[in-house]
C-alpha atoms as a PDB file:
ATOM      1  CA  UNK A   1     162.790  55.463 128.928  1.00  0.00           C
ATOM      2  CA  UNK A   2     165.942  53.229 128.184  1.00  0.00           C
ATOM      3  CA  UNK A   3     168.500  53.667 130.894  1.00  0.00           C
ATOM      4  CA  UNK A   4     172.240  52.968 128.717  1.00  0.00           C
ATOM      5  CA  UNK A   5     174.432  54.171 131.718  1.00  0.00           C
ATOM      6  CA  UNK A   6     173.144  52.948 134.508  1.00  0.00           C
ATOM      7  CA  UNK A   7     174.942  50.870 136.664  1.00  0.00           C
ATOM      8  CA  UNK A   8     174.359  48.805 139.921  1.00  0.00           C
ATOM      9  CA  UNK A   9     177.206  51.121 141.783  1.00  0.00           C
ATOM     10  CA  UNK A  10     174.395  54.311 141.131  1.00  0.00           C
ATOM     11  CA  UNK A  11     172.042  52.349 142.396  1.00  0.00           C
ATOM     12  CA  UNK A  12     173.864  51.636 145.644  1.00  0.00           C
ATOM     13  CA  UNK A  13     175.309  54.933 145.538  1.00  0.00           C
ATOM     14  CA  UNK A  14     172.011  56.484 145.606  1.00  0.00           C
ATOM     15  CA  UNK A  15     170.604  54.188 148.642  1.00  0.00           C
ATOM     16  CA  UNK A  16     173.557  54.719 150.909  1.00  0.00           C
ATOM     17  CA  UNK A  17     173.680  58.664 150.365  1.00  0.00           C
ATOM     18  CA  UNK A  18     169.462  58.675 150.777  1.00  0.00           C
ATOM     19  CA  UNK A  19     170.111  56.742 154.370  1.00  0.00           C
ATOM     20  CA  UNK A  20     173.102  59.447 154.889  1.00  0.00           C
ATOM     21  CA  UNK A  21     171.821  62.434 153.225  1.00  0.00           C
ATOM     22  CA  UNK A  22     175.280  63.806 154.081  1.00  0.00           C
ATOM     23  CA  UNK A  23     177.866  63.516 150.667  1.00  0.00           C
ATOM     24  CA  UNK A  24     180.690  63.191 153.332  1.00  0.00           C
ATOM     25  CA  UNK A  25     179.491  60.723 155.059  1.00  0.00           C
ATOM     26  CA  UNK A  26     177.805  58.322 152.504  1.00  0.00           C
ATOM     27  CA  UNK A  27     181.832  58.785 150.797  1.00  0.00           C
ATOM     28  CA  UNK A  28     183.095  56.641 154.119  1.00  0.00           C
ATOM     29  CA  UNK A  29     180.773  54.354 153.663  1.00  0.00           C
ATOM     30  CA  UNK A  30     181.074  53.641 150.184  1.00  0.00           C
ATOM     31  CA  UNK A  31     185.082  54.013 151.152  1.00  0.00           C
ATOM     32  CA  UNK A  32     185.519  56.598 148.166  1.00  0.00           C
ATOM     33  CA  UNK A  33     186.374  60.058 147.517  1.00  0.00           C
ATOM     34  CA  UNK A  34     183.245  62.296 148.044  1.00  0.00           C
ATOM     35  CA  UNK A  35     184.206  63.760 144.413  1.00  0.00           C
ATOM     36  CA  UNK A  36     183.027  59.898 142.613  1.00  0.00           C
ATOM     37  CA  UNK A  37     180.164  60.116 144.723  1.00  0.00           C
ATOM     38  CA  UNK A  38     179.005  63.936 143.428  1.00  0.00           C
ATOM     39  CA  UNK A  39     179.693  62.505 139.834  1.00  0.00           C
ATOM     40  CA  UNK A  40     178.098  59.434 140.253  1.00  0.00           C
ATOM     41  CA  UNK A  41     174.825  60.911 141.429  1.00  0.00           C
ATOM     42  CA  UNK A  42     174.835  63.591 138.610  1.00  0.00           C
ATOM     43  CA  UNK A  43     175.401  60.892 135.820  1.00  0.00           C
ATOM     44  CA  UNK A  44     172.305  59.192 137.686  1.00  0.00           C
ATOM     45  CA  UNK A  45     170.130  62.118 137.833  1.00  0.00           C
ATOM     46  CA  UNK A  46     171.169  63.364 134.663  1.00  0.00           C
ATOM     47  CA  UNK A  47     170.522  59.680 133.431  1.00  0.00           C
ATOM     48  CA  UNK A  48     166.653  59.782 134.883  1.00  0.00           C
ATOM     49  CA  UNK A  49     166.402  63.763 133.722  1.00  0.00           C
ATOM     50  CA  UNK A  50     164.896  63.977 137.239  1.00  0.00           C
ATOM     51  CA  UNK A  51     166.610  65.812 140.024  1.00  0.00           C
ATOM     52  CA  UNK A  52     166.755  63.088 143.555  1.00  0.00           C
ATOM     53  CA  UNK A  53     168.584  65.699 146.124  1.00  0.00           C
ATOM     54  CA  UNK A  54     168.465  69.182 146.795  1.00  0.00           C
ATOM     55  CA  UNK A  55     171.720  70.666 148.734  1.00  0.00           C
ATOM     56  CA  UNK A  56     171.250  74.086 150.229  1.00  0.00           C
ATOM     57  CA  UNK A  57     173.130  75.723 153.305  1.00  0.00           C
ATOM     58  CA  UNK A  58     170.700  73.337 155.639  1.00  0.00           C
ATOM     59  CA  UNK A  59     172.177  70.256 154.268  1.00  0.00           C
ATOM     60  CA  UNK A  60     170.930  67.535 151.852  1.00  0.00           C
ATOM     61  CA  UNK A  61     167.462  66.437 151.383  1.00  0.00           C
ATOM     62  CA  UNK A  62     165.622  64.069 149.197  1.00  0.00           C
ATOM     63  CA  UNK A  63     163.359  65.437 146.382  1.00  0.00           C
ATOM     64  CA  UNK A  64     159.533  63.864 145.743  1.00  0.00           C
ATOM     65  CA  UNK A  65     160.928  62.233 142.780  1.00  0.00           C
ATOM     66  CA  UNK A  66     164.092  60.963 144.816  1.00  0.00           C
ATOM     67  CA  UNK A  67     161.656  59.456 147.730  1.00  0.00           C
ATOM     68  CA  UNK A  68     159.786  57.813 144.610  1.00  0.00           C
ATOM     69  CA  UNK A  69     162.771  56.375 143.339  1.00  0.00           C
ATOM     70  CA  UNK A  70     164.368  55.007 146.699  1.00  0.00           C
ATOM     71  CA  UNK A  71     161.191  53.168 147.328  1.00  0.00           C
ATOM     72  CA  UNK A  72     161.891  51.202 143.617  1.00  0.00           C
ATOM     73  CA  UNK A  73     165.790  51.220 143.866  1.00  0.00           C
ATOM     74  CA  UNK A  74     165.229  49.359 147.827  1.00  0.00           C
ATOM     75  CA  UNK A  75     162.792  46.710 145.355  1.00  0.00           C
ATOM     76  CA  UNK A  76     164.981  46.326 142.652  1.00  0.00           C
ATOM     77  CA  UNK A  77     168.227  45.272 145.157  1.00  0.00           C
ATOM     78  CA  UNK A  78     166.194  43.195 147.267  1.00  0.00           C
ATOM     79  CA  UNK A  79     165.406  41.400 144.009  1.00  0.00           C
ATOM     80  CA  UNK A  80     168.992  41.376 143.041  1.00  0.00           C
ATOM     81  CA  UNK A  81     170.036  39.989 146.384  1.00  0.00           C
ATOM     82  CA  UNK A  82     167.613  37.092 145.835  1.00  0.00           C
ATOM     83  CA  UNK A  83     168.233  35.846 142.682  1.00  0.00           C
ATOM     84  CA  UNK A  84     172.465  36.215 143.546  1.00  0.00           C
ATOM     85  CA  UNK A  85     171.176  33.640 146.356  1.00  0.00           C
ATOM     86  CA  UNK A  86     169.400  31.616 144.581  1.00  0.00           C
ATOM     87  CA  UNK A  87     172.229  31.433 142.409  1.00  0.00           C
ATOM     88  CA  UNK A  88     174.863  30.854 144.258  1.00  0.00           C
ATOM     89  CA  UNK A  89     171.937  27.927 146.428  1.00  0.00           C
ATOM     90  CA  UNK A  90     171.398  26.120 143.102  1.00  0.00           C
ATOM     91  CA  UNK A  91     175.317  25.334 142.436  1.00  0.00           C
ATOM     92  CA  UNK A  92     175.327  24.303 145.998  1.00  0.00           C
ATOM     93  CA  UNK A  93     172.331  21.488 144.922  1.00  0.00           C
ATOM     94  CA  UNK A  94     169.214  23.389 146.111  1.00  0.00           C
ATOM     95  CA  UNK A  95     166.120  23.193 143.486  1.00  0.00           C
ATOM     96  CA  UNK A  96     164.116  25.928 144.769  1.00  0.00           C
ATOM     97  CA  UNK A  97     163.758  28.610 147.341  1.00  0.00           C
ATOM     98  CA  UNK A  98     161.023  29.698 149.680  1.00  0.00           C
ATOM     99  CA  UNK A  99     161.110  33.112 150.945  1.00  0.00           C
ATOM    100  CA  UNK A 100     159.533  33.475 154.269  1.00  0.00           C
ATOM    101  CA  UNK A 101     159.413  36.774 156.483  1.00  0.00           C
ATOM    102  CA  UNK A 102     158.138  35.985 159.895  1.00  0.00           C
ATOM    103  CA  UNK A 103     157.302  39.155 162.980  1.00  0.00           C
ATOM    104  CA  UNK A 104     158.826  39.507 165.897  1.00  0.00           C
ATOM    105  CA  UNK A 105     157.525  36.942 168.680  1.00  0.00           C
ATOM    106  CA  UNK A 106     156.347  33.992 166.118  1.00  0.00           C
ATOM    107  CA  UNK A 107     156.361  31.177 168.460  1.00  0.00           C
ATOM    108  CA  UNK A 108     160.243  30.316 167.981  1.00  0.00           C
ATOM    109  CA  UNK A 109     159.683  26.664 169.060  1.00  0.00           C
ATOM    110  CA  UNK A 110     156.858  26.168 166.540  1.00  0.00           C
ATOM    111  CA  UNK A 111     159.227  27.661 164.149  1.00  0.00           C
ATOM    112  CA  UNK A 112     162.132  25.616 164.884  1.00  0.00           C
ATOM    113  CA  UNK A 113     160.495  22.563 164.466  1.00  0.00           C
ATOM    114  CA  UNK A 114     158.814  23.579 161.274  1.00  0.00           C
ATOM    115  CA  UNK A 115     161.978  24.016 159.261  1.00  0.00           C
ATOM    116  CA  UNK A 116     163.409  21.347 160.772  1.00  0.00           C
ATOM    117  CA  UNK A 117     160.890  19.053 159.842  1.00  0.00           C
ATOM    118  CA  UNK A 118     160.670  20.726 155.972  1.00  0.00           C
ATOM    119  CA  UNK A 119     164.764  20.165 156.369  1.00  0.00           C
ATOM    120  CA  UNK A 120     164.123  16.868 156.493  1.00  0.00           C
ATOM    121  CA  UNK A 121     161.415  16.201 154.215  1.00  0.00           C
ATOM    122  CA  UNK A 122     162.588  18.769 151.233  1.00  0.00           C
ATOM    123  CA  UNK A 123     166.168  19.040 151.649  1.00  0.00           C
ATOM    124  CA  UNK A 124     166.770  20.417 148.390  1.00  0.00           C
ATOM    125  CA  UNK A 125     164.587  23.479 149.321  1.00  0.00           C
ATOM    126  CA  UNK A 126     165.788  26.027 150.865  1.00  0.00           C
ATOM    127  CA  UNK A 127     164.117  28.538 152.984  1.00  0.00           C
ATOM    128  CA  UNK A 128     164.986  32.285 152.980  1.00  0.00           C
ATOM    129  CA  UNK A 129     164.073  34.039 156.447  1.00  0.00           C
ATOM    130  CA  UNK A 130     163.470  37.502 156.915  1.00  0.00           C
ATOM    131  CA  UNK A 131     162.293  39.131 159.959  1.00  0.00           C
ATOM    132  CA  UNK A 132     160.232  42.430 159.250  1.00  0.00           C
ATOM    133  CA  UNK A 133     156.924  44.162 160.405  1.00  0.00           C
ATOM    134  CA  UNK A 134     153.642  43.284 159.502  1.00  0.00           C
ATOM    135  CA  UNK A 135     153.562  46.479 157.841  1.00  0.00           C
ATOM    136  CA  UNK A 136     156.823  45.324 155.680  1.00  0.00           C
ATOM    137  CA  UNK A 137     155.658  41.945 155.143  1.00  0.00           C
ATOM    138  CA  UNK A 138     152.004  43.031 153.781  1.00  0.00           C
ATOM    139  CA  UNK A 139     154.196  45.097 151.464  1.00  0.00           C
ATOM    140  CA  UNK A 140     157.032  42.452 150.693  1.00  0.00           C
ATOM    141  CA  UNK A 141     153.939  40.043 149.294  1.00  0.00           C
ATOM    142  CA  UNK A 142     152.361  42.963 147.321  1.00  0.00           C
ATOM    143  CA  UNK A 143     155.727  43.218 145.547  1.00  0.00           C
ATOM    144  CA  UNK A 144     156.425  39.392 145.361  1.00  0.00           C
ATOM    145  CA  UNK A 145     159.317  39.463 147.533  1.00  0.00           C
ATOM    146  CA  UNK A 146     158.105  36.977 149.982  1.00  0.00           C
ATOM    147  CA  UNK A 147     156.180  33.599 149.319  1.00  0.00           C
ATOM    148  CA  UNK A 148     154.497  33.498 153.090  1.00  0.00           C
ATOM    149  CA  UNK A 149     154.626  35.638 156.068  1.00  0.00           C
ATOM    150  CA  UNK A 150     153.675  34.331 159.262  1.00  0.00           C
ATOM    151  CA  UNK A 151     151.830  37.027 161.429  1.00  0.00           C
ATOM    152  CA  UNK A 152     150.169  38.108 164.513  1.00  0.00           C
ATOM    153  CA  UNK A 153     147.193  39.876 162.470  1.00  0.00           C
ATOM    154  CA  UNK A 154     145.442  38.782 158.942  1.00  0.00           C
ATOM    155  CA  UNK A 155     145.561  40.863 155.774  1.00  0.00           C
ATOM    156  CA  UNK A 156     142.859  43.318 154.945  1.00  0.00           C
ATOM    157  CA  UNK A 157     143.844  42.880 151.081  1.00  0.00           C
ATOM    158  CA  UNK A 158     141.582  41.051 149.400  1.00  0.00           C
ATOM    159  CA  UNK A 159     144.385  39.119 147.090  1.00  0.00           C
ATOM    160  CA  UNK A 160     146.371  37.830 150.723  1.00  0.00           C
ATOM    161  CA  UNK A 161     145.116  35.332 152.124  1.00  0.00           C
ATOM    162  CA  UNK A 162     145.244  34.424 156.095  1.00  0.00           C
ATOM    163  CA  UNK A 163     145.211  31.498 157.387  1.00  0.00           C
ATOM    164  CA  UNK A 164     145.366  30.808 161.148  1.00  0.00           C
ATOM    165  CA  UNK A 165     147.934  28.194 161.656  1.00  0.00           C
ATOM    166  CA  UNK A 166     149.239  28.016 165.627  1.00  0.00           C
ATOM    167  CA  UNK A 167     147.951  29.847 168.697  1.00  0.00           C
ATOM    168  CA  UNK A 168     149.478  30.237 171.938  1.00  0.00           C
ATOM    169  CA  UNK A 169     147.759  31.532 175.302  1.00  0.00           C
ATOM    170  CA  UNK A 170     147.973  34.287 176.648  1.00  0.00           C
ATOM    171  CA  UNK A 171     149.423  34.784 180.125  1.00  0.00           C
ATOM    172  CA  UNK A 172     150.812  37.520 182.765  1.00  0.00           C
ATOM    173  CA  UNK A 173     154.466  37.430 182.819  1.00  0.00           C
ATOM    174  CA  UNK A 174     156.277  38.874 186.814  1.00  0.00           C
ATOM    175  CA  UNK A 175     159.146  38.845 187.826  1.00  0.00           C
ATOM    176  CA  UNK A 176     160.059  35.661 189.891  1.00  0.00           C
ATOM    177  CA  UNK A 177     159.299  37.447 193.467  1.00  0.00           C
ATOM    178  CA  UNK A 178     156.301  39.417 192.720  1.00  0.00           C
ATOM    179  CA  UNK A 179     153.307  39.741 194.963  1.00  0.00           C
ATOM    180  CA  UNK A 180     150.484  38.570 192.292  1.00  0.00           C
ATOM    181  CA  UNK A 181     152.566  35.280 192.326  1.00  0.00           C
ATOM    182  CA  UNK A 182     150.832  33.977 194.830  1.00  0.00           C
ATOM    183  CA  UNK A 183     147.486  34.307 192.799  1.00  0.00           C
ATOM    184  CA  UNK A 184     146.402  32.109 189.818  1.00  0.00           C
ATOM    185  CA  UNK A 185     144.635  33.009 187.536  1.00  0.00           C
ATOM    186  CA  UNK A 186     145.141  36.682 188.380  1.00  0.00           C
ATOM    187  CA  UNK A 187     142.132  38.768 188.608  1.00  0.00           C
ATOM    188  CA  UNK A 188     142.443  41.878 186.044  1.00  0.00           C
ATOM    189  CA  UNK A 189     141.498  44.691 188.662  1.00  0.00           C
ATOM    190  CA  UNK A 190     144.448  43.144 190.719  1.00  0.00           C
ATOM    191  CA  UNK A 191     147.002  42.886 187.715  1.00  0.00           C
ATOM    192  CA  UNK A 192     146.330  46.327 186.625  1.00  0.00           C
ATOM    193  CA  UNK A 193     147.401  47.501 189.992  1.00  0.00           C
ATOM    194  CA  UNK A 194     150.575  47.321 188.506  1.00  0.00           C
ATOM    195  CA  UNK A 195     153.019  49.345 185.642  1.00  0.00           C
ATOM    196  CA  UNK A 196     151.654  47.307 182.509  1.00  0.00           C
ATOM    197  CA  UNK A 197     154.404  46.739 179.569  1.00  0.00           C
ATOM    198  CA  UNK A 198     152.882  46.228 176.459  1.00  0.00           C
ATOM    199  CA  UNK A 199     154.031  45.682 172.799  1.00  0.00           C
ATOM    200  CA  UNK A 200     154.499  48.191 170.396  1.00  0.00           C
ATOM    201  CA  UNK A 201     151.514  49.534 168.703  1.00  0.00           C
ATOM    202  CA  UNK A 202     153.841  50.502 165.432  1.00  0.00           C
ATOM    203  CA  UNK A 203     156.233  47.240 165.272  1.00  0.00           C
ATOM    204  CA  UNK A 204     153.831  44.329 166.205  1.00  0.00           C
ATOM    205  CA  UNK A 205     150.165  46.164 165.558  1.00  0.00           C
ATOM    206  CA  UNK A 206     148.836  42.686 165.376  1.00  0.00           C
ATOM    207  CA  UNK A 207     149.928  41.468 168.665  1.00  0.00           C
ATOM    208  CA  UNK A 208     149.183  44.678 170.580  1.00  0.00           C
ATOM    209  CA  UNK A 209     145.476  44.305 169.087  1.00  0.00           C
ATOM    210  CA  UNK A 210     145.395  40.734 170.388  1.00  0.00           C
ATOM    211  CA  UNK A 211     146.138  41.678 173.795  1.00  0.00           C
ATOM    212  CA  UNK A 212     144.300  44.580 174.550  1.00  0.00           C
ATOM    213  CA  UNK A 213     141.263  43.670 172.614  1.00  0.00           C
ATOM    214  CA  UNK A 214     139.601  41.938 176.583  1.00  0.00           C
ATOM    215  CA  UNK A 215     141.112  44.799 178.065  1.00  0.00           C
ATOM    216  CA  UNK A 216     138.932  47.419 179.300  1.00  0.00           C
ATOM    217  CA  UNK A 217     138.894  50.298 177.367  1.00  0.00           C
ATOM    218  CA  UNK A 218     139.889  53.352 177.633  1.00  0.00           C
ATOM    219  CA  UNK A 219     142.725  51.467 178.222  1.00  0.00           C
ATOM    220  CA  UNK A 220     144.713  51.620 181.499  1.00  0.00           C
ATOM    221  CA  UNK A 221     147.619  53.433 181.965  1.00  0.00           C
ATOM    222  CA  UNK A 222     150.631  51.304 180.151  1.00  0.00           C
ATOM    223  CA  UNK A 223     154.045  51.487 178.119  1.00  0.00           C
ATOM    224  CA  UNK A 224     154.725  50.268 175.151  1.00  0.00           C
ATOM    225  CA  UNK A 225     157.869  48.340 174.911  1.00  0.00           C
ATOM    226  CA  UNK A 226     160.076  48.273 171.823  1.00  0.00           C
ATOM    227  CA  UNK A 227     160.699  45.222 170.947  1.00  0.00           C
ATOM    228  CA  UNK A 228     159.795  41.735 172.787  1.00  0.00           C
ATOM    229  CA  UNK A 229     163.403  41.064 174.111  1.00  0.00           C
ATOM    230  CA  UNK A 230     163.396  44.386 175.689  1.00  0.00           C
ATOM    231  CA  UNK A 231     159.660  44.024 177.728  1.00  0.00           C
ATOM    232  CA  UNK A 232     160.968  40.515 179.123  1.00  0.00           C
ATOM    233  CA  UNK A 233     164.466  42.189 180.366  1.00  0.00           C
ATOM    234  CA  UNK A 234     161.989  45.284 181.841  1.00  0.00           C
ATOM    235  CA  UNK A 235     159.853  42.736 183.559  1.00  0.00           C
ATOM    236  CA  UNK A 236     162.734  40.973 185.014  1.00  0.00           C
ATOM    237  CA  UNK A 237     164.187  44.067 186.308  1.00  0.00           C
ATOM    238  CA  UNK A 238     160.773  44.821 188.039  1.00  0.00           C
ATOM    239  CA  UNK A 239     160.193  47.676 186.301  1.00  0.00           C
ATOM    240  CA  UNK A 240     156.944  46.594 185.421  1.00  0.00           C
ATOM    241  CA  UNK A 241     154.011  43.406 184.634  1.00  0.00           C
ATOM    242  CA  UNK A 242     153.770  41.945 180.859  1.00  0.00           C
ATOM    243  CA  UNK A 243     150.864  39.881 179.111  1.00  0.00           C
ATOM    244  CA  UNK A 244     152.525  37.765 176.434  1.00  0.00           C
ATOM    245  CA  UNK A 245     152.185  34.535 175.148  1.00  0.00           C
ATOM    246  CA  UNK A 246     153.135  31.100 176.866  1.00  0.00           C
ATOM    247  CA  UNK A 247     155.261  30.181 173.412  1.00  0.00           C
ATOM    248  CA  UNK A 248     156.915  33.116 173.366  1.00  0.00           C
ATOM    249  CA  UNK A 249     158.293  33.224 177.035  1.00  0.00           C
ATOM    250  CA  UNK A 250     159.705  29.973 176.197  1.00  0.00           C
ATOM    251  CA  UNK A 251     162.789  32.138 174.508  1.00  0.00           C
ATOM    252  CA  UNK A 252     163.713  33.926 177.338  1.00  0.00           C
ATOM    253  CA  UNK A 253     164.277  30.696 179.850  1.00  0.00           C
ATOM    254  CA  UNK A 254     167.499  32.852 181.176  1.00  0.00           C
ATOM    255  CA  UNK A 255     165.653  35.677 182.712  1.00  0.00           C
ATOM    256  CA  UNK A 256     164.197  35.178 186.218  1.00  0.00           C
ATOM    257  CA  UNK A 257     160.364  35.330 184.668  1.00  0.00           C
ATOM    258  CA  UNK A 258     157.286  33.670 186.356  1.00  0.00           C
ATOM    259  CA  UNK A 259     153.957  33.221 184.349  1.00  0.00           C
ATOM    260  CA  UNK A 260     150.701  33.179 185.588  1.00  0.00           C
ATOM    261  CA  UNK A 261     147.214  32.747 184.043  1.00  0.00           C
ATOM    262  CA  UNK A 262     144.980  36.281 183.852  1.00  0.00           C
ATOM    263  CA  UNK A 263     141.442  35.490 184.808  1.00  0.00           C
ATOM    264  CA  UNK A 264     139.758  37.806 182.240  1.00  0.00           C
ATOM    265  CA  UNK A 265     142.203  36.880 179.866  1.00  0.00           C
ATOM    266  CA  UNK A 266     140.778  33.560 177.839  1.00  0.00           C
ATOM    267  CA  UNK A 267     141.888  34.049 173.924  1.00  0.00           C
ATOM    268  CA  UNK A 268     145.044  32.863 173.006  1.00  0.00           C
ATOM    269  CA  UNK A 269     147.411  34.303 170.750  1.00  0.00           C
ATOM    270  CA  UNK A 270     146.963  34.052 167.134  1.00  0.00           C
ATOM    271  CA  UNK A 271     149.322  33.273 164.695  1.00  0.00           C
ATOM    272  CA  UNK A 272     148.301  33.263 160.770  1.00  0.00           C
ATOM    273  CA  UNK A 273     150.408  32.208 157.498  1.00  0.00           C
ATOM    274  CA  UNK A 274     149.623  35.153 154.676  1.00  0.00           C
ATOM    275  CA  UNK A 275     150.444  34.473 151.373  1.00  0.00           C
ATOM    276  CA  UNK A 276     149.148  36.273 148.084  1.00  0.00           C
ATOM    277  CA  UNK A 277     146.170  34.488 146.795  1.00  0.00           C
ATOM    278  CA  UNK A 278     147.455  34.245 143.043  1.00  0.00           C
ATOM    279  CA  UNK A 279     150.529  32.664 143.937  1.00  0.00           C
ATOM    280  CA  UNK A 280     151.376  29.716 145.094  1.00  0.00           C
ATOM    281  CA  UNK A 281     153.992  26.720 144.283  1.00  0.00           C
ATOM    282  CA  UNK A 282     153.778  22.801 145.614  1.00  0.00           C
ATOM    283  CA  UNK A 283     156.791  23.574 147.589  1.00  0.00           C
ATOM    284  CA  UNK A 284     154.754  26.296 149.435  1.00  0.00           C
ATOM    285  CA  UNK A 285     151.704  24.415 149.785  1.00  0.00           C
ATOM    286  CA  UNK A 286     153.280  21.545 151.546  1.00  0.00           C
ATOM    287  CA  UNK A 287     155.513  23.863 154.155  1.00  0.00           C
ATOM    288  CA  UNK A 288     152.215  25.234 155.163  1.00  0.00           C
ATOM    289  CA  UNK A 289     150.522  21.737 155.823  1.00  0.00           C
ATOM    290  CA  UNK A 290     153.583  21.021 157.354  1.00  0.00           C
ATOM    291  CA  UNK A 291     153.019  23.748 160.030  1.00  0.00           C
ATOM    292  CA  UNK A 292     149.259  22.628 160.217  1.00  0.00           C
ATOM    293  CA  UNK A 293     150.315  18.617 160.826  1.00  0.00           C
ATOM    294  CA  UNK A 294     152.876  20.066 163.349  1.00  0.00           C
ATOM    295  CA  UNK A 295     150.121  21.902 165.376  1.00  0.00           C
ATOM    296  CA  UNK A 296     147.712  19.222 165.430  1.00  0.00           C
ATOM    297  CA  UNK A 297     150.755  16.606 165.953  1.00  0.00           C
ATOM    298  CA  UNK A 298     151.113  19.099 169.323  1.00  0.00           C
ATOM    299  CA  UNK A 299     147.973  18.848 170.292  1.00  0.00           C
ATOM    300  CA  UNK A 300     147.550  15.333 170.161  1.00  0.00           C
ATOM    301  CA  UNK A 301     150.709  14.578 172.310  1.00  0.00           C
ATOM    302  CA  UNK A 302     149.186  17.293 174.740  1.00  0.00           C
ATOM    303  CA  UNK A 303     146.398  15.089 175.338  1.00  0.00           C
ATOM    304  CA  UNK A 304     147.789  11.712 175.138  1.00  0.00           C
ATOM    305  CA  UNK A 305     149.642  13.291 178.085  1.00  0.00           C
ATOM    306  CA  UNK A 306     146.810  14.607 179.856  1.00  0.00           C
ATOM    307  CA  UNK A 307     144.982  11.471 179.942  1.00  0.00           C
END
């Protein structure tokens, strides 16, 4: 089917009245009249000879096809946003971009020093961040919106590959006057005395896995916390215990947090690079041995200290 009318403003017409499903408010958005929005969206449906909304005395509701067609639209503009970057990066001087979507709770210091060092080394790349769920950035390399992810969990699809790249360990994070602080390591049985925080099962699946995989199981009583920021301020209130890893903590130096080792708790934290097995670029393959040289650079400081 060749589209002849469409323009980008249906497009983002479309995506701002399928977030508002309300014609009056997606109009204040947009800052127009609701009257060009109605027209707009009838030119576009009338365009695609497929109805996206049905309005009834309930309200405004997306049709099958209109669900279909958000799904491509939110694609299509992610794609447009890139290449207006990459645009706009190669008049600045940049040669190339890497897109790279990281989870919530990727060691930030590993992180930090990663793009620092590919700063230095490859100034005239530029790296694209994104932070998004696992679920998101499985998706975002299906589509070939990202060039590497870096995740608490590998890829079941058979065209990602995962490759485990940094891992942190694991410890129980209290509140800085807290009875188990006077115990270290902590046994289990006396940690799970306690209200347990947890990650979120839907946002960071990987993580949650990772932790609660030397748990016992059925699993004690515990709640999930939103996002990471959000257990650490719990925790600091005393409303409750966390388990989370060492590099992560390292973030939140301005809450009163103590760490201490669990005794049944003896795998670190996993952290993998996924990228889709049929593509890769020079630029990519030399920012992930650059977070491999960092790691083992780590390590060997860590015991050149020791010794």
């Amino acid at each position: 089917m060749e589209l002849r009318r469409l323009e980008i403003r249906h497009l983002r017409y479309f995506l701002i009245l399928s977030e508002e499903l309300h014609f009056q408010r997606a109009a204040s958005r947009l800052h127009i009249e609701q009257s060009p929005l109605s027209r707009s969206i009838k030119e576009l449906e009338s365009e695609l000879g497929v109805r996206l909304f049905e309005r009834n005395r309930h309200g405004t509701r997306l049709t099958w096809a209109g669900v279909m067609f958000r799904d491509g639209v939110h694609r299509v503009m992610k794609a447009l946003e890139q290449a207006q970057a990459s645009a706009h990066l190669a008049a600045s001087g940049y040669r190339g971009t890497l897109r790279i979507a990281v989870s919530e709770g990727v060691a930030v210091k590993h992180l930090s020093d990663l793009l620092t060092l590919s700063r230095r080394d490859e100034p005239r790349t530029h790296i694209q961040l994104s932070e998004v769920t696992f679920r998101h950035q499985v998706k975002g390399l299906q589509q070939d919106l990202y060039d590497a992810t870096f995740a608490h969990a590998p890829s079941d699809d058979k065209d990602i590959v995962s490759i485990p790249i940094w891992d942190s360990p694991l410890v129980l994070v209290l509140p800085d006057r807290h009875p188990l602080l006077n115990l270290s390591p902590v046994p289990l049985a006396e940690a799970l005395r306690y209200p347990l925080l947890l990650p979120s099962r839907r946002t960071r699946p990987g993580t949650f896995q990772q932790i609660t995989e030397p748990l016992p199981h059925p699993l004690p009583p515990f709640v999930e916390a939103a996002s990471a920021r959000l257990m650490f301020v719990q925790v600091s209130a005393g409303h409750g215990i966390g388990i989370a890893s060492e590099h992560e903590i390292e973030a939140y130096k301005t809450l009163d947090l103590v760490s201490r080792p669990l005794a049944e708790l003896v795998r670190p934290l996993v952290t993998y690079v996924l990228r889709r097995a049929d593509a890769s670029s020079p630029e990519l393959e030399r920012f992930i041995d650059r977070a491999q040289q960092l790691v083992d650079t780590g390590q060997r400081l860590e015991r050149s200290a020791s010794a």
